[in-house]
N, C-alpha and C. Protein backbone atom coordinates (compact mmCIF):
# COMPACT_ATOMS: atom_id res chain seq x y z
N UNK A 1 20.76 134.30 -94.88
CA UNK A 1 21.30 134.61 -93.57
C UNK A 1 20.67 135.88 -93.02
N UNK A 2 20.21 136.83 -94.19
CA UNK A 2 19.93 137.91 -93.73
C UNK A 2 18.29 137.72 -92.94
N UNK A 3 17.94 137.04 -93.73
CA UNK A 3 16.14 136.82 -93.79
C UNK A 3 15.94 135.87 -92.27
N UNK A 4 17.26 135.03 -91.91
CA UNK A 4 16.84 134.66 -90.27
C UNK A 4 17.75 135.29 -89.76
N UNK A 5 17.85 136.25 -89.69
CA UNK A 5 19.41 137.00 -88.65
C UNK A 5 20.03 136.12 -88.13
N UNK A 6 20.83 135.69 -89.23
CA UNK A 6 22.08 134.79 -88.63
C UNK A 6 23.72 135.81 -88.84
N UNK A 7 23.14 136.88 -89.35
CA UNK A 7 24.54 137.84 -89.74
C UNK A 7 25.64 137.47 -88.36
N UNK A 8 26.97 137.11 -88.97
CA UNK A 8 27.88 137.70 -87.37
C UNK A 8 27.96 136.19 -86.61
N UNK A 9 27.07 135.16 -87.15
CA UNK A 9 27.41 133.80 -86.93
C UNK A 9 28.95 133.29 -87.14
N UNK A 10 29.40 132.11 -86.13
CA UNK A 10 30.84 131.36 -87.08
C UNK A 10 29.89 130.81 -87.79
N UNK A 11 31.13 130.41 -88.42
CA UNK A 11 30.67 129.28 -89.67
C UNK A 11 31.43 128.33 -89.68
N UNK A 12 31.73 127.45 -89.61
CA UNK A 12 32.72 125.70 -89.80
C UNK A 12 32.18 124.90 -91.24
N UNK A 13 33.26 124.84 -92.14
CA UNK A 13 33.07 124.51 -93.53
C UNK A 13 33.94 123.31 -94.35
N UNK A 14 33.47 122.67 -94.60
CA UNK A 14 34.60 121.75 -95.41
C UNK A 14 34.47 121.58 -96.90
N UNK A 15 35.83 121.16 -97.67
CA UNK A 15 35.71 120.75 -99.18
C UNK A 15 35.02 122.46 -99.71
N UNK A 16 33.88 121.47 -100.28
CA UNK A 16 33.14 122.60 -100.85
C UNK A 16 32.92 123.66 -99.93
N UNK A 17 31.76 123.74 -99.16
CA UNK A 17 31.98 124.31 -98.40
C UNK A 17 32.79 125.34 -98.12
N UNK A 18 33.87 125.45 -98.15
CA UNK A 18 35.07 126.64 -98.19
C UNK A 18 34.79 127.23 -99.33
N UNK A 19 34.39 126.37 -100.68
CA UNK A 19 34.78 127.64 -101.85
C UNK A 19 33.47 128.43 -101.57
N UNK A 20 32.03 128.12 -101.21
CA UNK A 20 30.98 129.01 -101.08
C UNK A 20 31.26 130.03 -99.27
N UNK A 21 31.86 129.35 -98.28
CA UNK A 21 32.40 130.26 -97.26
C UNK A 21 33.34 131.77 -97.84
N UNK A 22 34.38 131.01 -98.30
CA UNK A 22 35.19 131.82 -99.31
C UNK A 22 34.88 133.47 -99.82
N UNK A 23 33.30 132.64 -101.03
CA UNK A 23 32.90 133.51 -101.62
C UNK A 23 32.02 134.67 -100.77
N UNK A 24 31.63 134.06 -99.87
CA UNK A 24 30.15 135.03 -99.68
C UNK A 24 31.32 136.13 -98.92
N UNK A 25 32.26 135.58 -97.57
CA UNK A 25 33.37 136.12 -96.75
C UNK A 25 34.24 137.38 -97.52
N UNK A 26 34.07 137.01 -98.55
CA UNK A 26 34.89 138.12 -99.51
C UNK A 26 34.20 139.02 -99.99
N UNK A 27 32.99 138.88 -100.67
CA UNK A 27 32.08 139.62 -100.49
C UNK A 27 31.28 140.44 -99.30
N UNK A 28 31.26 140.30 -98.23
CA UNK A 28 30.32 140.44 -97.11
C UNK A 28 31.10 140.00 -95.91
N UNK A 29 31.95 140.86 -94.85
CA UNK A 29 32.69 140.49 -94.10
C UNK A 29 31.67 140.41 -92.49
N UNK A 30 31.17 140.64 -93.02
CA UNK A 30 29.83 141.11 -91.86
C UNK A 30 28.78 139.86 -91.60
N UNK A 31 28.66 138.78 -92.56
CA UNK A 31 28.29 137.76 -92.29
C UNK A 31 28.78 136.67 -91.31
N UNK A 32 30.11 136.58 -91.25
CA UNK A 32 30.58 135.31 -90.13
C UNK A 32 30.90 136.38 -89.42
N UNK A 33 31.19 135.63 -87.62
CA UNK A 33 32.15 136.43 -86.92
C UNK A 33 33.29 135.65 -87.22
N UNK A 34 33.51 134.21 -87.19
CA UNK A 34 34.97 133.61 -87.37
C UNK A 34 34.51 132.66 -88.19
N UNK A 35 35.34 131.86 -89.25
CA UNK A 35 35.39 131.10 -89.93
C UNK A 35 36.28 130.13 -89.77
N UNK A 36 36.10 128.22 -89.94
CA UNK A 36 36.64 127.67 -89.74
C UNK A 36 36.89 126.82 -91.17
N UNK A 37 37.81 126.81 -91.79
CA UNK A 37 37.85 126.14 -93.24
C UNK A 37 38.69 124.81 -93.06
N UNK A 38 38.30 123.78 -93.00
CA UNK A 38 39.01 122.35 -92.95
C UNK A 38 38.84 121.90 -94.61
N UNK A 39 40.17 121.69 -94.69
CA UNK A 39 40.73 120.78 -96.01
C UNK A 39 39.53 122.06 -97.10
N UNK A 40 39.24 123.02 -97.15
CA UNK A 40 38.58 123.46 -98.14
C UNK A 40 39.05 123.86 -99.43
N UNK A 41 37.97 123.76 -100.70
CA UNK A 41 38.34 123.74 -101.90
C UNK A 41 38.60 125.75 -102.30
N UNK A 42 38.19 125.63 -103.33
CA UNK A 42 38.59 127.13 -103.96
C UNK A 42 39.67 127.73 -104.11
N UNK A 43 40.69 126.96 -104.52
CA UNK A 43 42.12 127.72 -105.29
C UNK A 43 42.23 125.94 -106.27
N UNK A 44 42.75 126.37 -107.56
CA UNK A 44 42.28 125.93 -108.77
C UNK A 44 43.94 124.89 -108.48
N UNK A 45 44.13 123.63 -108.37
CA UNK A 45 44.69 123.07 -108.27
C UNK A 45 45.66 122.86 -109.27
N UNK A 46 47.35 122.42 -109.34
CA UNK A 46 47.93 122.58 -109.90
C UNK A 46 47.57 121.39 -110.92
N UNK A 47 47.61 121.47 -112.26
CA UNK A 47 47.72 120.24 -113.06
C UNK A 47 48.69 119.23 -114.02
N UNK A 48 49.12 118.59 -113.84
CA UNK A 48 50.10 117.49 -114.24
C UNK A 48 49.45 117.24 -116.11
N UNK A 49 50.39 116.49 -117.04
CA UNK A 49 49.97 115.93 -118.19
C UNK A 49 49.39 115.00 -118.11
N UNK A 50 49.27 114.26 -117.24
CA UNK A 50 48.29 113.14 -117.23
C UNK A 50 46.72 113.93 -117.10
N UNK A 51 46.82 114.64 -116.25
CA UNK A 51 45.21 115.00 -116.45
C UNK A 51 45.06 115.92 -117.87
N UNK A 52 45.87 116.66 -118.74
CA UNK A 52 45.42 117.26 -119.38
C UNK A 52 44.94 115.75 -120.66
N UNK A 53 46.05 115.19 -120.74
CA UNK A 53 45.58 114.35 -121.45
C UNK A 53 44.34 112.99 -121.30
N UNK A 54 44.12 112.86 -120.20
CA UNK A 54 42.73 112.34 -119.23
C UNK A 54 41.67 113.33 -120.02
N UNK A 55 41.83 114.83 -119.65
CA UNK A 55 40.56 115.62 -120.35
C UNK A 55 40.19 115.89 -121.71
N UNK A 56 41.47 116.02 -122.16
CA UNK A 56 41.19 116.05 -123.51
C UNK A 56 40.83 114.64 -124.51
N UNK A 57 41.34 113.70 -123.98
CA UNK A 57 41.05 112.40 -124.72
C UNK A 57 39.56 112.45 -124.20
N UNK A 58 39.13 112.87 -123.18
CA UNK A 58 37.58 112.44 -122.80
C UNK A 58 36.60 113.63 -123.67
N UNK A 59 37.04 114.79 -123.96
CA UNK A 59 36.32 115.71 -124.70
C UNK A 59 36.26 115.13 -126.32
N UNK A 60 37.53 114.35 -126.51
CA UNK A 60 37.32 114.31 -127.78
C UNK A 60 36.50 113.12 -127.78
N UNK A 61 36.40 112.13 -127.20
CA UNK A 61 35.63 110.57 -127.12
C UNK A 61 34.11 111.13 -126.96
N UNK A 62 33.80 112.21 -126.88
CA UNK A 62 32.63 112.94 -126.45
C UNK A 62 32.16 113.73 -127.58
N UNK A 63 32.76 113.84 -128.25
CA UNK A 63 32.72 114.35 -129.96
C UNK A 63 32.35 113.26 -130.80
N UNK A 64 33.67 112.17 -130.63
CA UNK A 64 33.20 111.10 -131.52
C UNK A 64 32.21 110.29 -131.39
N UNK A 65 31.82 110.40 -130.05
CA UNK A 65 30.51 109.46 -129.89
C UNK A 65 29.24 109.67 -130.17
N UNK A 66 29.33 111.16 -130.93
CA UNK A 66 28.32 111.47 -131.37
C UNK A 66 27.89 110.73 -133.14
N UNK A 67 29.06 110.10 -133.61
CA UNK A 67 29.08 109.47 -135.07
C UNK A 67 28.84 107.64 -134.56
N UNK A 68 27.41 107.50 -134.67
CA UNK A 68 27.35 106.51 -134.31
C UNK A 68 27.79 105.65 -135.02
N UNK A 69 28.55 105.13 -135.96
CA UNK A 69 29.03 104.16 -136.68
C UNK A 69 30.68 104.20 -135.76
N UNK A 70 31.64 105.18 -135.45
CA UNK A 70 32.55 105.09 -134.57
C UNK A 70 32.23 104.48 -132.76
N UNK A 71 30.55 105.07 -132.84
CA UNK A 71 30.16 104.44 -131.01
C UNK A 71 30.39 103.31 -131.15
N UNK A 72 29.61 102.69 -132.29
CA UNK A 72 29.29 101.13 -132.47
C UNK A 72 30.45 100.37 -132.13
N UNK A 73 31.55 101.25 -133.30
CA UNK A 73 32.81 100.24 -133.27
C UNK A 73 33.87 100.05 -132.09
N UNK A 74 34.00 101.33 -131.35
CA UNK A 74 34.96 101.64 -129.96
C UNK A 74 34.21 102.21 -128.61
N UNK A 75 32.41 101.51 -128.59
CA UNK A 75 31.88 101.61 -127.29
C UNK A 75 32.60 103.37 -126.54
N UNK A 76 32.29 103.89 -127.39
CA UNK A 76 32.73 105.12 -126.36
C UNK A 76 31.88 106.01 -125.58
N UNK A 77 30.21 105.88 -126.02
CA UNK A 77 29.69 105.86 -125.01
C UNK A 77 29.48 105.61 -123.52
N UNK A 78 29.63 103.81 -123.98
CA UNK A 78 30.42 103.24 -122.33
C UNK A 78 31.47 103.56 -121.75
N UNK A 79 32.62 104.08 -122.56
CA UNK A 79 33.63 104.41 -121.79
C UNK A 79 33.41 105.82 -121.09
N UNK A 80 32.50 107.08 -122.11
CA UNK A 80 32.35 108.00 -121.44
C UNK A 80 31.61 108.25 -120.14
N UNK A 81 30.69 107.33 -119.84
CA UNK A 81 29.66 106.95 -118.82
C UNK A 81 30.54 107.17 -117.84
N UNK A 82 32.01 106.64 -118.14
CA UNK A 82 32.74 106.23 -116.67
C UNK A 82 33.62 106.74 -116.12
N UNK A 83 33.55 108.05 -117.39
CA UNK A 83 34.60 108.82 -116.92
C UNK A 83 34.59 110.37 -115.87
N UNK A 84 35.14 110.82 -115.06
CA UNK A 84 34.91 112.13 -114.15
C UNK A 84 34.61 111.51 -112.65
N UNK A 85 34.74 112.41 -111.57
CA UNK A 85 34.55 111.73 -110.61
C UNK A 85 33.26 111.17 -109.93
N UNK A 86 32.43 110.76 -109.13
CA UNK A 86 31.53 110.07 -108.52
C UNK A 86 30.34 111.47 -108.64
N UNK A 87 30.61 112.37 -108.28
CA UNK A 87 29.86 113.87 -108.07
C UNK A 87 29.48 114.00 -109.30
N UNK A 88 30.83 114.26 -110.54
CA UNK A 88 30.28 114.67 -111.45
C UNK A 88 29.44 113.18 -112.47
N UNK A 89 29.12 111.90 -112.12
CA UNK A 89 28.70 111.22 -112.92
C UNK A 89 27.39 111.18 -112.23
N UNK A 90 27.00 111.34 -111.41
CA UNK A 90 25.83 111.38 -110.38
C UNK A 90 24.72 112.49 -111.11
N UNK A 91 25.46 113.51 -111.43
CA UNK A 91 24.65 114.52 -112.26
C UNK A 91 23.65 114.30 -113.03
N UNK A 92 22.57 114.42 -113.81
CA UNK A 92 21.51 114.11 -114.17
C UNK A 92 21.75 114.22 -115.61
N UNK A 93 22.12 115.60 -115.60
CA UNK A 93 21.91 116.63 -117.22
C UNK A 93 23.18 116.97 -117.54
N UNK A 94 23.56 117.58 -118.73
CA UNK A 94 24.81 117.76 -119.32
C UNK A 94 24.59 119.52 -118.60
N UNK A 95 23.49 120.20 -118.91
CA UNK A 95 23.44 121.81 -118.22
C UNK A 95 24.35 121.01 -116.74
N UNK A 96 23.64 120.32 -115.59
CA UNK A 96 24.08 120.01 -114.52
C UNK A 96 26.09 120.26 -114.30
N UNK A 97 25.97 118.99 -115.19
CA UNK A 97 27.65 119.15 -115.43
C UNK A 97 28.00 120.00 -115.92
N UNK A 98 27.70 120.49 -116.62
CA UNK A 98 28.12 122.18 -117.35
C UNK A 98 28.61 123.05 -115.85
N UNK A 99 27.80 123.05 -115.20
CA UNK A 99 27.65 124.55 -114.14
C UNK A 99 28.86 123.66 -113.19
N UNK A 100 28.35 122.20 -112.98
CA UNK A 100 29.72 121.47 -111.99
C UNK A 100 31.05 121.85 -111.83
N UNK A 101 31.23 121.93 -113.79
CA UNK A 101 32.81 122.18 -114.30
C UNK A 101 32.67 122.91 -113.79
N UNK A 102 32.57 124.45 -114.07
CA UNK A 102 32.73 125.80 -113.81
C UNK A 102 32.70 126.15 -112.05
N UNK A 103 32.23 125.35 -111.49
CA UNK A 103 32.29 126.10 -110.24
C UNK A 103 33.39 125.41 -109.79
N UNK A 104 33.64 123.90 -110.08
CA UNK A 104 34.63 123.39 -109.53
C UNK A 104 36.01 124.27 -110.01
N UNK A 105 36.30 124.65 -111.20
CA UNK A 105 37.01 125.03 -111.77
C UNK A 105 37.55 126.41 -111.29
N UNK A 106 36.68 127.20 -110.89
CA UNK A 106 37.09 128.52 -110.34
C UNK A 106 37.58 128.62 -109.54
N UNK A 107 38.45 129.68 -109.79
CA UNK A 107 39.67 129.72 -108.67
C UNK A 107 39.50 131.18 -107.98
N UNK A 108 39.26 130.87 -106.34
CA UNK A 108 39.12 131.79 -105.87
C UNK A 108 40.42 132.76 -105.37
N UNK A 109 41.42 132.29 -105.47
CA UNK A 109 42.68 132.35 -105.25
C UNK A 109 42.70 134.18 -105.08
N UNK A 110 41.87 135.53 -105.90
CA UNK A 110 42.03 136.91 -105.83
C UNK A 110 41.20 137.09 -104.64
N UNK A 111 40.58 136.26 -103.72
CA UNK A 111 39.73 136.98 -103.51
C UNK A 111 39.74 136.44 -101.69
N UNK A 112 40.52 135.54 -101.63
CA UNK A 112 41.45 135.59 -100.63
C UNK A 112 41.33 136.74 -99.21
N UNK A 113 42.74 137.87 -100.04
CA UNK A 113 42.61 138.49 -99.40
C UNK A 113 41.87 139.72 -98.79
N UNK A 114 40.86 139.49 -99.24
CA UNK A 114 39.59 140.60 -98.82
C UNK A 114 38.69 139.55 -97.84
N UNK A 115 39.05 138.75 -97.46
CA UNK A 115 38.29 137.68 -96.42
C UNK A 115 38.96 138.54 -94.68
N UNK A 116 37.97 139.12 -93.94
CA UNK A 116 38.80 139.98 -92.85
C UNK A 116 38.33 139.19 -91.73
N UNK A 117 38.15 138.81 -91.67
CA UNK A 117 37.45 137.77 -90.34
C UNK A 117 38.24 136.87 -89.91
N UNK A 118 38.57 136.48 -88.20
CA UNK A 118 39.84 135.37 -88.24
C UNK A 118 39.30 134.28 -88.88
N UNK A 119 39.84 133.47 -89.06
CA UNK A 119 40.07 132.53 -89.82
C UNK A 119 40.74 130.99 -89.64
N UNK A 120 40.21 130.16 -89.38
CA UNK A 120 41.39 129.00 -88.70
C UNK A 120 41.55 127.82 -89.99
N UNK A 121 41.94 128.02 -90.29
CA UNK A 121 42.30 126.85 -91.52
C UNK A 121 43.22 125.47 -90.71
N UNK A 122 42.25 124.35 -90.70
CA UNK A 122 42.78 122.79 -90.22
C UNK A 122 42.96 121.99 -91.45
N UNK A 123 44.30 121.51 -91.78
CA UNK A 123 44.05 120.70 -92.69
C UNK A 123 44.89 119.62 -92.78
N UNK A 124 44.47 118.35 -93.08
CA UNK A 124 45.06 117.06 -93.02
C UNK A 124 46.56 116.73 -94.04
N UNK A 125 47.72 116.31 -93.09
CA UNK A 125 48.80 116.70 -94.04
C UNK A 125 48.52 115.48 -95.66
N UNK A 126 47.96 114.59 -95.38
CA UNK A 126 47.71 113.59 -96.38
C UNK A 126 46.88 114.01 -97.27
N UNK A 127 46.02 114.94 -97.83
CA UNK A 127 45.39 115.65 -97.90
C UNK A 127 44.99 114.98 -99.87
N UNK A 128 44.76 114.02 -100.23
CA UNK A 128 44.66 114.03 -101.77
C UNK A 128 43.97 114.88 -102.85
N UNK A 129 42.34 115.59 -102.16
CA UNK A 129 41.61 116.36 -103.13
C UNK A 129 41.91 117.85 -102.74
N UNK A 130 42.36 118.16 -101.62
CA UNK A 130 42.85 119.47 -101.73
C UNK A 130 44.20 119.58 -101.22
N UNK A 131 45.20 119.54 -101.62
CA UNK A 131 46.66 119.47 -101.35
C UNK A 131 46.48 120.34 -99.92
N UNK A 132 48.02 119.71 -99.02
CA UNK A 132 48.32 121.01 -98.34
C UNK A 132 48.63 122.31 -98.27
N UNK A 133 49.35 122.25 -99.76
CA UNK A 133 49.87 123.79 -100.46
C UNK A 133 48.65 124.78 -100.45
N UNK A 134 47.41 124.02 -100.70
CA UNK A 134 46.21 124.90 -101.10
C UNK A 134 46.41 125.48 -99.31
N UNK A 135 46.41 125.11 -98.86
CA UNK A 135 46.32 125.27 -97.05
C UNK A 135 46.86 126.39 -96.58
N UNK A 136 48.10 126.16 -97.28
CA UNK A 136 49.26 126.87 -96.73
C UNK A 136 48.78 128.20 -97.51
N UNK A 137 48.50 128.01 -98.77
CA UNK A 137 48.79 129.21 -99.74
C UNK A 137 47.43 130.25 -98.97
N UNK A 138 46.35 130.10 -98.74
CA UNK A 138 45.07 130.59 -97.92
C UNK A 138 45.39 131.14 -96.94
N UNK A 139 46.80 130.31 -95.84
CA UNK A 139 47.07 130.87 -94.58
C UNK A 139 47.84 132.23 -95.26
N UNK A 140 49.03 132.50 -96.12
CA UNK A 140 49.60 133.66 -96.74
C UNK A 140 48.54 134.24 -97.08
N UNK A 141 47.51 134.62 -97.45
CA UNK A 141 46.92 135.17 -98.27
C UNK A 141 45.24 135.64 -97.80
N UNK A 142 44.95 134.84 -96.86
CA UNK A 142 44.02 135.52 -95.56
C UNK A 142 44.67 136.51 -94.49
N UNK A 143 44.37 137.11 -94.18
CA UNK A 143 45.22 138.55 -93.61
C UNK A 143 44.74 137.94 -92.07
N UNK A 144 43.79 137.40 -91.61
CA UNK A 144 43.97 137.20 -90.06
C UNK A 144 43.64 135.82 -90.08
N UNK A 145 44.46 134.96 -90.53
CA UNK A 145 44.35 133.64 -90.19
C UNK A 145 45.65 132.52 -90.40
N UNK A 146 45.07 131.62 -89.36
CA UNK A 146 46.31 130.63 -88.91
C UNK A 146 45.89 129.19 -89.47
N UNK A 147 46.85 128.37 -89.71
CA UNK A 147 46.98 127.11 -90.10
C UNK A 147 46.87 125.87 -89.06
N UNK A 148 46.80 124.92 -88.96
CA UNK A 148 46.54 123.98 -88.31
C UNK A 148 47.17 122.49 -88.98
N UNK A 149 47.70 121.86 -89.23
CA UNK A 149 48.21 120.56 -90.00
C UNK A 149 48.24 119.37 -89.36
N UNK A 150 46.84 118.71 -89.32
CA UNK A 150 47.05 117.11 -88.89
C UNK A 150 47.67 116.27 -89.33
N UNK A 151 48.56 115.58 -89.10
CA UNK A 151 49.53 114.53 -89.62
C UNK A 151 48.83 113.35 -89.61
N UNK A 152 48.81 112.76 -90.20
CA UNK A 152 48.39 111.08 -90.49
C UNK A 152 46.62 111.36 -91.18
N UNK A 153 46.50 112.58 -91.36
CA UNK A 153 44.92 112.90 -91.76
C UNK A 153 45.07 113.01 -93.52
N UNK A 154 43.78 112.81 -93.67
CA UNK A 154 43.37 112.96 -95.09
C UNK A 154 42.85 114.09 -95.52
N UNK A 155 41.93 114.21 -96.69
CA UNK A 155 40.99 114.97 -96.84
C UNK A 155 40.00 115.24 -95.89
N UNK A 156 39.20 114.42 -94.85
CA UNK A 156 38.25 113.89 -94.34
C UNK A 156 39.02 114.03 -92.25
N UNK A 157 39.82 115.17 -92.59
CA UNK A 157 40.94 115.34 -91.27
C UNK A 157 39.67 115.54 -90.23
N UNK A 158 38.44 115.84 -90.08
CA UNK A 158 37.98 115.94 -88.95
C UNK A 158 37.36 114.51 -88.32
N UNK A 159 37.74 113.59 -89.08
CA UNK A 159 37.35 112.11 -88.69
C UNK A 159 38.27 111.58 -88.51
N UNK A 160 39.46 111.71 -89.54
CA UNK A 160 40.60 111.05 -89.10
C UNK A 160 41.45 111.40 -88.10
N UNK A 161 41.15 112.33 -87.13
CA UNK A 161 41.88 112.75 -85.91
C UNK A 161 40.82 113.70 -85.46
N UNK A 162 39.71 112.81 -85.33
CA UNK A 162 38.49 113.77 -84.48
C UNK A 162 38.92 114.21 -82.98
N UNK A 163 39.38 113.34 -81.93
CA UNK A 163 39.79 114.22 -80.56
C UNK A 163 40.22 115.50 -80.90
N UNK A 164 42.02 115.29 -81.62
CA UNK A 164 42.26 116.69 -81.41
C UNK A 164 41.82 117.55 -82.29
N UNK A 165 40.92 117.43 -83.31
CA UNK A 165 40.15 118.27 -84.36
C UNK A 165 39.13 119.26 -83.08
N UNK A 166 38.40 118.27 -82.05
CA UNK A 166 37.61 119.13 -81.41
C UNK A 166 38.28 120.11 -80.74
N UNK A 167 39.48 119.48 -79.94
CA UNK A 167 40.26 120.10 -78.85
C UNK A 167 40.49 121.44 -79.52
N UNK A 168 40.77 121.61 -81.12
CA UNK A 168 41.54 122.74 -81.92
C UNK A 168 40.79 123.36 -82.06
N UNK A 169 39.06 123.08 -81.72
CA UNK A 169 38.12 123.70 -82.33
C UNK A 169 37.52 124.79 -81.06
N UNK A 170 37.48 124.07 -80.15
CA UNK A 170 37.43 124.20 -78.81
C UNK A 170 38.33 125.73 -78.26
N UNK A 171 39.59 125.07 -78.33
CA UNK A 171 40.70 126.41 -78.39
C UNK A 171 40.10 127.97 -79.36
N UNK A 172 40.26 127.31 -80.66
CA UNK A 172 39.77 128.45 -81.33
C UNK A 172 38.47 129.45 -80.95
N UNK A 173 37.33 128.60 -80.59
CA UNK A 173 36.53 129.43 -80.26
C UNK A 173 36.58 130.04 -78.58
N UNK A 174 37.33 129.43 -77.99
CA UNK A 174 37.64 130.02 -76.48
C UNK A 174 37.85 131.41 -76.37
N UNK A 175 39.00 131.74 -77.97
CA UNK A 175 39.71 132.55 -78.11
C UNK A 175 39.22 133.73 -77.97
């Protein structure tokens, strides 16, 4: 940003997106003038027993499949092939997925409030990969920024209620 003077630009970010907006914003307040975070990731989601036990049965099937006389007998190779989401099976290399976990995993949740720039957080109340709570909890915890909640929207809220996504967008930057 520095190298084409884009310093002092908005920025409009989604999913991912937010956790690298997030980061640099907290670091470097001098880079955006306003930031727009829809449905964005970076606070470490709450987890249920089903997923712990989802991860850990898959770490250990990932152990045993290294004793090929157990692969042979319970295909756990194939089963591991199939396990994690679309992003992380797409990956090439195990380094790849290595760095995946970890970034997905980090929780930006401290760093929040050192983000000084307004801030408009839009996010779809249906919301499956990043809850609304994550939404809400960003609006507490960003010091100049407001919430937005599309109803009948998903993750994907700037398609699923694109008119008034622009109209909100529109407003905001009028401002």
């Amino acid at each position: 940003m520095h190298t084409l003077n884009l310093e002092g630009a908005d920025v409009l970010c989604h999913s991912f997106g937010g956790r690298v907006v997030i980061f640099l914003a907290s670091e470097d307040g001098e880079l955006f003038k306003r930031i727009v975070l829809v449905n964005a990731a970076g606070i470490r989601p709450k987890r249920g027993l089903k997923w712990y036990v989802r991860t850990y049965a898959y770490k250990a099937g990932k152990r045993l499949s290294r004793i090929k006389l157990l692969d042979r007998l319970l295909n756990l190779s194939g089963r591991i092939t199939k396990a994690g989401s679309a992003d992380y099976r797409a990956l090439q290399t195990e380094l790849m997925r290595g760095i995946f976990v970890k970034v997905i995993n980090q929780d930006l949740t401290n760093r929040l409030n050192r983000i000084t720039n307004p801030t408009l957080l839009i996010w779809g109340a249906q919301d499956q990969e990043t809850p609304l709570y994550m939404g809400q909890t960003m609006e507490q915890l960003i010091p100049n920024s407001g919430l937005v909640i599309l109803e009948g929207a998903g993750h994907f809220s700037y398609l699923d209620q694109y008119p008034r996504f622009c109209a909100i967008l529109e407003a905001f930057f009028k401002a």
